[in-house]
Protein backbone atom coordinates (compact mmCIF):
# COMPACT_ATOMS: atom_id res chain seq x y z
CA UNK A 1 0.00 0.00 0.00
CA UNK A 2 1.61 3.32 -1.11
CA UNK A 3 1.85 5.94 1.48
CA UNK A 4 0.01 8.48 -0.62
CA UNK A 5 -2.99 5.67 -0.60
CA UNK A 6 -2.85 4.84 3.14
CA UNK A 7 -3.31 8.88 4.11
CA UNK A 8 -6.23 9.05 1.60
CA UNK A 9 -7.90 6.14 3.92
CA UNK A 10 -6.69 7.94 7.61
CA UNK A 11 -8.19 10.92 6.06
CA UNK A 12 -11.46 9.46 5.09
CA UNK A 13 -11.40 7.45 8.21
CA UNK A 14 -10.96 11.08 10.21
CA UNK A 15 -13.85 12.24 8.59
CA UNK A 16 -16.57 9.85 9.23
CA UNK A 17 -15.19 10.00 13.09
CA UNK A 18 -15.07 13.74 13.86
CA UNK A 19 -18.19 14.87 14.20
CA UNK A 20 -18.80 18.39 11.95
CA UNK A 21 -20.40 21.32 14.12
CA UNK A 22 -23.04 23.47 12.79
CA UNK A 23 -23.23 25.02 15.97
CA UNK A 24 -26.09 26.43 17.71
CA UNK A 25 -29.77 26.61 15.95
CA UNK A 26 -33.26 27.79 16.58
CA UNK A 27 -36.20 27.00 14.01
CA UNK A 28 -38.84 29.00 14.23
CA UNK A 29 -42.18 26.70 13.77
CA UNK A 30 -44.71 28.74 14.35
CA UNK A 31 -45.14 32.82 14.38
CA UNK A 32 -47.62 34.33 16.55
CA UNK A 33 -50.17 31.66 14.53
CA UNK A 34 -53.99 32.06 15.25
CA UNK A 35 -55.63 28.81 15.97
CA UNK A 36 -59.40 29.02 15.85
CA UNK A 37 -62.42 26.91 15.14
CA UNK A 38 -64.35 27.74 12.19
CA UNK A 39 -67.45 25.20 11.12
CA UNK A 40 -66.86 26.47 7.36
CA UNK A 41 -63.17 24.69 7.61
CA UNK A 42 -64.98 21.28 8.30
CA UNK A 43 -65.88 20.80 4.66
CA UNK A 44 -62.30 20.97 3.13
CA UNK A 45 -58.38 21.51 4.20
CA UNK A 46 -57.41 24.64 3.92
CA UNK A 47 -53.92 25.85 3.49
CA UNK A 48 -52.68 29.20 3.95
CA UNK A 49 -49.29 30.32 2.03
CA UNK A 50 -48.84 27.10 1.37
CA UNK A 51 -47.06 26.04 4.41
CA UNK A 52 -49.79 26.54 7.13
CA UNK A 53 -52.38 23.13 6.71
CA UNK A 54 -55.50 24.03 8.85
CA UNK A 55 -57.53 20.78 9.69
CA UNK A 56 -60.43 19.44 12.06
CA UNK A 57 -62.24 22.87 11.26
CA UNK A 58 -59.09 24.52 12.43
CA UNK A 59 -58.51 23.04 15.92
CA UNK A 60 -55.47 21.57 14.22
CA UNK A 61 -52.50 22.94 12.14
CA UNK A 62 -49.61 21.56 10.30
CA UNK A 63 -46.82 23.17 9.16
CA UNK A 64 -43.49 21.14 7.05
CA UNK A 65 -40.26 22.24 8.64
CA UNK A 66 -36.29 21.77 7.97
CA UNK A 67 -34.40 20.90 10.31
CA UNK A 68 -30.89 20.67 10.77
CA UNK A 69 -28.77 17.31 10.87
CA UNK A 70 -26.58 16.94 13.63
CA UNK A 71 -23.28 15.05 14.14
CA UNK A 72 -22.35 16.81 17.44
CA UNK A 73 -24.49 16.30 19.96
CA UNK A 74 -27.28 18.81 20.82
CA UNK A 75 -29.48 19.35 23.21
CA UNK A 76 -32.79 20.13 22.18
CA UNK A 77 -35.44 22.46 23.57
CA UNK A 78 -39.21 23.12 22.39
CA UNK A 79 -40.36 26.12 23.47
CA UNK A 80 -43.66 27.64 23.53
CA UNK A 81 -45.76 30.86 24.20
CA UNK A 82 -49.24 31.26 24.10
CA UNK A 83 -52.66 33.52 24.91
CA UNK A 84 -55.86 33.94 24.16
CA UNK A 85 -57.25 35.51 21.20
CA UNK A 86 -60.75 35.80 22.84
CA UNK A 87 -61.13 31.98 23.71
CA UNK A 88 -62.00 32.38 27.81
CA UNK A 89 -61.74 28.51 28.71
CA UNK A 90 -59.33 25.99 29.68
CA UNK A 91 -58.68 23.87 26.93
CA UNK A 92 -56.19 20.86 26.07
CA UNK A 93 -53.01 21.09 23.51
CA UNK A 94 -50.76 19.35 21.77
CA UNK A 95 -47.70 19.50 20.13
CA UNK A 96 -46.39 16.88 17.93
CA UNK A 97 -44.20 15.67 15.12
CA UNK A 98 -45.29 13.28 12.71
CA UNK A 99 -42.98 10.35 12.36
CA UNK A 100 -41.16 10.25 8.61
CA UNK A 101 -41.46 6.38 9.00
CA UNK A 102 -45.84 6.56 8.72
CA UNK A 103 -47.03 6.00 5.23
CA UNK A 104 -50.34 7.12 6.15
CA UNK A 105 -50.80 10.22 8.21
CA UNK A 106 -53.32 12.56 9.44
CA UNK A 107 -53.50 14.39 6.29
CA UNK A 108 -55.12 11.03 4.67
CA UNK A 109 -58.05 10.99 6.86
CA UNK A 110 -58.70 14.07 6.34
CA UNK A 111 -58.50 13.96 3.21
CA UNK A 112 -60.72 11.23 3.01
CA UNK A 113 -63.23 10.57 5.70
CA UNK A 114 -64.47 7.62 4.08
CA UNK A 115 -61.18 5.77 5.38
CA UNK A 116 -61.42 6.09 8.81
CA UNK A 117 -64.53 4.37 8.57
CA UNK A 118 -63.18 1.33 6.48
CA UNK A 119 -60.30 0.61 9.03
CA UNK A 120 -61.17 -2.50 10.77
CA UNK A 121 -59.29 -1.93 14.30
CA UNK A 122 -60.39 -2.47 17.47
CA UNK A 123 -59.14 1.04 18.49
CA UNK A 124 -60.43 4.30 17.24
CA UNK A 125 -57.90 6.32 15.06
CA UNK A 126 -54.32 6.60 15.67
CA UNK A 127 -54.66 5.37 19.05
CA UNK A 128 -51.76 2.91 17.97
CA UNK A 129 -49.82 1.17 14.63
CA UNK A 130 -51.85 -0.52 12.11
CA UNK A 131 -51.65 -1.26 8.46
CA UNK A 132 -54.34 -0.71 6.26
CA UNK A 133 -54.48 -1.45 2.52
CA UNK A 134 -50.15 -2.29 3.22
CA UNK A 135 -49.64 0.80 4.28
CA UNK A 136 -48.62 1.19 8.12
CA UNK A 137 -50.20 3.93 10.39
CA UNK A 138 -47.61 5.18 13.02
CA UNK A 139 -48.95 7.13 15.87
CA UNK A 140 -47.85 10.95 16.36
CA UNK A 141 -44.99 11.30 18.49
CA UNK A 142 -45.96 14.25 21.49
CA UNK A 143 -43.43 16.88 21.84
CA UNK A 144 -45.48 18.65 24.04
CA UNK A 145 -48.81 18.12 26.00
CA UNK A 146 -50.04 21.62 27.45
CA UNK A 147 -53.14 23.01 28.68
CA UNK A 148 -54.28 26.66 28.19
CA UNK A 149 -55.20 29.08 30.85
CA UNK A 150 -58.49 30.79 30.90
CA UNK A 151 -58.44 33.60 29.10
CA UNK A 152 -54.43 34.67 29.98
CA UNK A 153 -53.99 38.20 28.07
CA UNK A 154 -56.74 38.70 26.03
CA UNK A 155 -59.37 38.94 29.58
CA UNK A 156 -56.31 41.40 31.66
CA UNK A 157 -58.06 44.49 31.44
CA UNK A 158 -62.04 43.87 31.32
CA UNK A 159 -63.96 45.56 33.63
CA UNK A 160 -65.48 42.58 35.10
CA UNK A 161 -62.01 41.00 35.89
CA UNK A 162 -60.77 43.95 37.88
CA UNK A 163 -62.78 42.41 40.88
CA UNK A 164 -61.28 38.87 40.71
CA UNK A 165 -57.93 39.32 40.99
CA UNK A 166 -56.96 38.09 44.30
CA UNK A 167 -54.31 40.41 46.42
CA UNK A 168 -51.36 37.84 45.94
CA UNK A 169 -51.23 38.53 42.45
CA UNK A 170 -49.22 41.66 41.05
CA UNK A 171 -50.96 41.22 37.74
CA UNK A 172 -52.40 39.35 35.34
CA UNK A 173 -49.90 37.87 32.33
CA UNK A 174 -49.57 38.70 29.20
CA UNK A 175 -49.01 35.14 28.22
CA UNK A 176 -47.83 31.77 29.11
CA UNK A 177 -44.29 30.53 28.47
CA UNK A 178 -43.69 26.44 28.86
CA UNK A 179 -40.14 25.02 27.83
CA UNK A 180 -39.41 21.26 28.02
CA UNK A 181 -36.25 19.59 27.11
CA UNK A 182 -36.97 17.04 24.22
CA UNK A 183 -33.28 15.56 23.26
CA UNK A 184 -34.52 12.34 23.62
CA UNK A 185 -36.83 13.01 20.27
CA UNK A 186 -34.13 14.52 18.43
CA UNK A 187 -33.86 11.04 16.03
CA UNK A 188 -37.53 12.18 14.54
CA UNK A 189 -36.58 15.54 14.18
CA UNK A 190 -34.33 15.73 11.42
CA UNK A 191 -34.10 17.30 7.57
CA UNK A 192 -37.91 17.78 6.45
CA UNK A 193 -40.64 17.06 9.17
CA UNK A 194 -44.38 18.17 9.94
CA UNK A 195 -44.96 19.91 13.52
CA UNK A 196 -48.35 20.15 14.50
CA UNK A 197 -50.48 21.42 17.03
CA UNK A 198 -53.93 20.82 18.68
CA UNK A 199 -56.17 22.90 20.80
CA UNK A 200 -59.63 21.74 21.43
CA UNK A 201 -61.10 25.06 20.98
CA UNK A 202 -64.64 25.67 19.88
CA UNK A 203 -64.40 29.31 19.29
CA UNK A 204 -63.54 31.65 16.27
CA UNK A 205 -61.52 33.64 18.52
CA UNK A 206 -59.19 31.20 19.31
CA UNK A 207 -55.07 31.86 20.39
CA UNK A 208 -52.63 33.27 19.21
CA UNK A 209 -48.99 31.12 19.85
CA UNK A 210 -45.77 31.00 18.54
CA UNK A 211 -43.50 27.97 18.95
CA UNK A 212 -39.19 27.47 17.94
CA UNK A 213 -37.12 24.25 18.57
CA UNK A 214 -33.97 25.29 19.74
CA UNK A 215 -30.74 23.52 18.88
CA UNK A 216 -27.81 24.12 21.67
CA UNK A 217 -24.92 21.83 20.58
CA UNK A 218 -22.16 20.31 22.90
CA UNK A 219 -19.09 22.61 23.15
CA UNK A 220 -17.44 19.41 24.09
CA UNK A 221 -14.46 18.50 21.20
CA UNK A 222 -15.53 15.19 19.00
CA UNK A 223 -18.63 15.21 21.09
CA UNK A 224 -20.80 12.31 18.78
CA UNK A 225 -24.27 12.08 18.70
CA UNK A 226 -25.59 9.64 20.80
CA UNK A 227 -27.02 7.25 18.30
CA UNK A 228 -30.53 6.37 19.85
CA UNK A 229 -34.38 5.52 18.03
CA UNK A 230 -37.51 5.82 18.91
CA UNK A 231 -40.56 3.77 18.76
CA UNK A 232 -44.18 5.60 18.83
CA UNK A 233 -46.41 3.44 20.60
CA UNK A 234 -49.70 5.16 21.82
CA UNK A 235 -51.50 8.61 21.19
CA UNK A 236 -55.25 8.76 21.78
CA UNK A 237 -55.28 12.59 21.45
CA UNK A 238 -58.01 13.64 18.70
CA UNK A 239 -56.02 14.65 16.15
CA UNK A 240 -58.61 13.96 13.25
CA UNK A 241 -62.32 15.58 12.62
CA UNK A 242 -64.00 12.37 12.96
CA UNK A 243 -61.89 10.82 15.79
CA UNK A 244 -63.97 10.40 19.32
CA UNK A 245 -62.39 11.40 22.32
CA UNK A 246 -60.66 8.43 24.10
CA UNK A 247 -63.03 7.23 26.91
CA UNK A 248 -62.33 3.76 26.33
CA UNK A 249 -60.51 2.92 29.52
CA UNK A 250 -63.58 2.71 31.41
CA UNK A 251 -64.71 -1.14 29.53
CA UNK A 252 -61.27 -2.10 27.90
CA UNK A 253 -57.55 -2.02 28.50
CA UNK A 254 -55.17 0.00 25.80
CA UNK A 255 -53.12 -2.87 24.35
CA UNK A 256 -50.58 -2.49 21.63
CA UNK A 257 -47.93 -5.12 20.14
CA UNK A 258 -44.67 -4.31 18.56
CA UNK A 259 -42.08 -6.64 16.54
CA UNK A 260 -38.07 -6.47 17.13
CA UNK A 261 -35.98 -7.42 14.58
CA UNK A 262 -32.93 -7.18 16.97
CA UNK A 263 -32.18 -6.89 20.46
CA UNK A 264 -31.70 -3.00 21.65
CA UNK A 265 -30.35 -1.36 24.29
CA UNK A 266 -31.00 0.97 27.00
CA UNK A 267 -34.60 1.27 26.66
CA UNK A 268 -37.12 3.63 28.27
CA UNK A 269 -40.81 4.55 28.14
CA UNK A 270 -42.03 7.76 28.07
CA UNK A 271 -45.70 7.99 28.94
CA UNK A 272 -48.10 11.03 28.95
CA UNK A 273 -51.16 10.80 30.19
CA UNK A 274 -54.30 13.77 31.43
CA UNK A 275 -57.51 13.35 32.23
CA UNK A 276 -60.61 15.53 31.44
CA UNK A 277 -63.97 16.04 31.50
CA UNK A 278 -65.31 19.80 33.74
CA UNK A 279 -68.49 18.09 35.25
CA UNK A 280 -68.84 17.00 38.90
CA UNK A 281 -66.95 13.87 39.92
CA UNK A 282 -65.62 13.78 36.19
CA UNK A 283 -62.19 12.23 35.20
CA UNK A 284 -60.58 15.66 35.43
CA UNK A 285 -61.15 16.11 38.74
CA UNK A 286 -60.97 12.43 40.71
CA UNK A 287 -58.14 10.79 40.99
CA UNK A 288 -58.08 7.47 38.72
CA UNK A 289 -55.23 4.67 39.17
CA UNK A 290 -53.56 3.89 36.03
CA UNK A 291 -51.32 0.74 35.64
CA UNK A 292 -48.89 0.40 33.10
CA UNK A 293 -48.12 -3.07 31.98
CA UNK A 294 -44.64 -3.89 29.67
CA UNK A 295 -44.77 -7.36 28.56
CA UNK A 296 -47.60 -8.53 31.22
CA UNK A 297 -45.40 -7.25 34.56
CA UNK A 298 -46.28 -3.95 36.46
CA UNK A 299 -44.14 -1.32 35.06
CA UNK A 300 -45.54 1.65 36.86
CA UNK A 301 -48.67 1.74 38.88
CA UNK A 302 -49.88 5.59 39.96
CA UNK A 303 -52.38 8.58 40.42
CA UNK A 304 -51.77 11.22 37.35
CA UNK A 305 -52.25 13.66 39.42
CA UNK A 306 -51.51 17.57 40.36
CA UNK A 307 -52.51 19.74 43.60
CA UNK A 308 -50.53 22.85 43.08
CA UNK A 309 -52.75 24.14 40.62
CA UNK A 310 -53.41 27.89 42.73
CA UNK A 311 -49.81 28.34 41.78
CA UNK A 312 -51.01 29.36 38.25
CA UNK A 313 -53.43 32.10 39.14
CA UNK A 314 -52.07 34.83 37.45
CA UNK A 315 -52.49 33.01 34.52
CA UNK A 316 -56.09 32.73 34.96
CA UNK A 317 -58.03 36.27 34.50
CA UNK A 318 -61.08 34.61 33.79
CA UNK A 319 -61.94 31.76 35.46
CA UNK A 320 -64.83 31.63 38.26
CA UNK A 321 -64.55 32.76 41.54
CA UNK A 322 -66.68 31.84 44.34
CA UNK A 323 -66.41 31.36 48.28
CA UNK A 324 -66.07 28.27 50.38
CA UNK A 325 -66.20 27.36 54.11
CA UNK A 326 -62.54 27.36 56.15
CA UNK A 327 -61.35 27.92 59.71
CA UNK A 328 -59.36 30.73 60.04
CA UNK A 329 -57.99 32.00 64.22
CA UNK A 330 -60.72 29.71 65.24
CA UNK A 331 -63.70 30.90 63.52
CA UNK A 332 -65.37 29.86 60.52
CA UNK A 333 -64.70 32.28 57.26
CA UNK A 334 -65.96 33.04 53.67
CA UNK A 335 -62.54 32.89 51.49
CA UNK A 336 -62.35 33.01 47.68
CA UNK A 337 -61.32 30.11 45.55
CA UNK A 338 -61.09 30.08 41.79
CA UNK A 339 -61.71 27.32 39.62
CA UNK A 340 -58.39 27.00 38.49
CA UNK A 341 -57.40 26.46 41.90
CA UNK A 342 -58.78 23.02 42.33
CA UNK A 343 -56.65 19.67 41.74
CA UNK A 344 -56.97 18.22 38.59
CA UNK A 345 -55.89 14.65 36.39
CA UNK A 346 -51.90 15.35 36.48
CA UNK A 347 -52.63 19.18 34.91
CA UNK A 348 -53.74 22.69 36.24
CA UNK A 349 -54.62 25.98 33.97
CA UNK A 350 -51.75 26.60 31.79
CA UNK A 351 -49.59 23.62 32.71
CA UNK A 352 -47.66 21.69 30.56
CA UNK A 353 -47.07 17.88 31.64
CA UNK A 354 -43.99 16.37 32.11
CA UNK A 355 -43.91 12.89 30.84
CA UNK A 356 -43.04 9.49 33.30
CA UNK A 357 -40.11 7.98 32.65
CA UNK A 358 -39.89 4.54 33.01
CA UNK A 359 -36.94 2.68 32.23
CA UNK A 360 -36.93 -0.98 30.50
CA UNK A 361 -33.57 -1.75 29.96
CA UNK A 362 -32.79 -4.21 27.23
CA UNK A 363 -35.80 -5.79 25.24
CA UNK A 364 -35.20 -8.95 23.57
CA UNK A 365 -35.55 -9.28 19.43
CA UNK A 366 -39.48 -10.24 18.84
CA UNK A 367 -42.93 -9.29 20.03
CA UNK A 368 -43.43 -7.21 23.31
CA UNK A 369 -47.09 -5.88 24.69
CA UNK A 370 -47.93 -2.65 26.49
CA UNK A 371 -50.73 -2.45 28.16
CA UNK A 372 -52.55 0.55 30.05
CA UNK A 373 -55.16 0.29 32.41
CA UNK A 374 -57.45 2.70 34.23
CA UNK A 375 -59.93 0.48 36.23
CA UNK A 376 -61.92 3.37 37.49
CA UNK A 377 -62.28 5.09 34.33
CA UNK A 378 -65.74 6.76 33.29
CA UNK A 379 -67.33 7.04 30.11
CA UNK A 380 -68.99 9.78 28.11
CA UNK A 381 -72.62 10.09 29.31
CA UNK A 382 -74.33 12.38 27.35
CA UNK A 383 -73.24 15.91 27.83
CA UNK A 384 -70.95 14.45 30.60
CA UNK A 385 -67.41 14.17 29.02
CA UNK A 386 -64.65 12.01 30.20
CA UNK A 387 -61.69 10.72 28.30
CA UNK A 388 -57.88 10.40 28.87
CA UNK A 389 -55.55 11.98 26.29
CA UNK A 390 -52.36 9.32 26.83
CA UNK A 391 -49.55 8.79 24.77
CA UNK A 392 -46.30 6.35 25.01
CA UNK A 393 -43.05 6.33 23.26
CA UNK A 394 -39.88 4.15 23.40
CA UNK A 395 -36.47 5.38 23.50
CA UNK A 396 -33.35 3.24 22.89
CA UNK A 397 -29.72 3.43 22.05
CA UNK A 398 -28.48 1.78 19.04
């Protein structure tokens, strides 16, 4: 081997092992974007400059991004800000990222309503993988589950608000900031992408949000990527105009199968789960035992649950405020509580939710089962809503 030969291959070889930095990056997704529900929308998708995809009468937008491709590792951060555009209610979100790997998406059953009714699952929509026709469904990966204050911004300065605003708070805020760090996502979100977002509004007014996915890469030297995967499991968020809310839990586990072709490493479930429905004694506000099941052995057994929900008044302009009963210096007093005070199914008034993490460890090549159970679960009965919005996700190393 000739010497001029033999540095040709160290140099190629020196290549493929340094990793290349690109530095720091932040991708603007969305730009102080209206969300809004319009009934006119229901009949077709409409897109706006095309870029903007407005579906499920507007409650849900996509938008194609670019990405960059890193070889250094980054750390990657989704951050969000949001108010209200005139919409005075508490309402769920959703950000997510459609997995590349999904040869049918949400955009098909949109497209074509006829579809979701030919799909013989035993599942509503997208609630986990299935093929139809040979082509293979793959759930929407969650970037970030939020929930909207009432009314933050839009409500500061009404005259009929003035009078709610307890002493503790300064003022009301403009807005509502959530950041979450999503690394762990970062092998979906590469080159071309679509990032979209739910609200279940049912207003024309709306919000108004803007959303980036910042990019902070590791100023260690010949820091590689960590080569991981992920595997979208779950996701029974409504995502489509003629999807029904999940209330299933309350007569049926969720049960999903998935095949390894190899044995992988490292492996830990994320798992995202919120429960709703405003009535008295609904899911939102009782507490409900869930049990999470990975390969027919307890994984995780809990109470999604969250009781420091008073710590987002200022958020809050216009929820309801009313008096209850306490003991204050011995005597019985008249004190002011808001609705989004009370406890609620792992969220509060413009919360995000962090997901559980529960690790696996190494999974064996072949079939493996998760399984999700809420025993106590209740069903939609009539204008009484219940449901759980819960979605799972493996990570792994490779």
């Amino acid at each position: 081997m000739t010497a001029r030969l033999l540095l040709l291959i160290l140099s190629i070889v020196s290549c493929q092992q340094t990793p290349q930095s690109i530095g720091n990056t932040s991708i603007e997704v969305f730009k102080d974007t209206h969300l809004y529900f319009d009934q006119a929308l229901k009949q077709d998708t409409t897109i706006f400059n095309q870029e903007l995809i407005r579906l499920d009468a507007g409650r849900v937008l996509l938008k194609k991004i670019k990405l960059p491709k890193y070889t250094m590792q980054p750390k990657v951060t989704i951050n969000m800000t949001l108010e209200s555009n005139g919409d005075a209610w508490d309402k769920s979100g959703s950000l997510f990222v459609i997995p590349k790997t999904s040869e049918l998406t949400i955009l098909d059953f949109e497209k074509d309503s006829t579809l979701t009714k030919n799909i013989n699952t035993s599942s509503p929509l997208g609630v986990n993988a299935f093929t139809y026709r040979d082509l293979k469904y793959i759930p929407n990966v969650e970037l970030l589950r939020f929930m909207t204050p009432f009314g933050v911004g839009f409500f500061n300065n009404h005259e009929h608000i003035k009078e709610r605003k307890p002493i503790y708070i300064p003022q009301w805020e403009d807005d509502v900031k959530w950041t979450q760090d999503i690394t762990q996502l970062l092998p979906l979100l590469e080159n071309e992408v679509y990032i979209g977002i739910y609200i279940d509004t049912w207003t024309k007014e709306g919000y108004k949000f803007s959303v980036n996915i910042d990019f902070e890469e590791s100023k260690i030297k010949n820091h590689n990527i960590k080569k991981q995967d992920v595997i979208p499991l779950v996701n029974t968020t409504k995502y489509v105009a003629n999807q029904s809310y999940y209330d299933t839990f309350h007569n049926i586990d969720l049960s999903t199968d998935f095949t390894l072709d190899k044995a992988i490493k490292n492996a830990k479930l994320y798992y995202i789960t919120t429960g709703h429905g405003g009535h008295e004694n609904g899911d939102e506000f009782t507490k409900k035992q869930h049990i999470v099941f990975f390969d027919h052995k307890v994984i995780k057994q809990f109470v999604p649950w969250r009781d420091d929900c008073a710590a987002f008044r200022r958020f809050n302009p216009h929820s309801g405020v009313w008096t209850e009963s306490t003991i204050w210096k011995g005597k019985e007093i008249q004190e002011r509580i808001a609705s989004s005070d009370y406890s609620r199914s792992n969220w509060c008034p413009g919360s995000d939710v962090s997901p559980e993490i529960i690790t696996l460890g190494n999974l064996e090549k072949g079939t493996h089962n998760l399984n999700i159970s809420v025993p106590e679960a209740q069903a939609i009965n009539g204008n009484k809503i219940n449901y759980w919005m819960t979605s799972a996700y493996i990570v792994y190393d490779k």
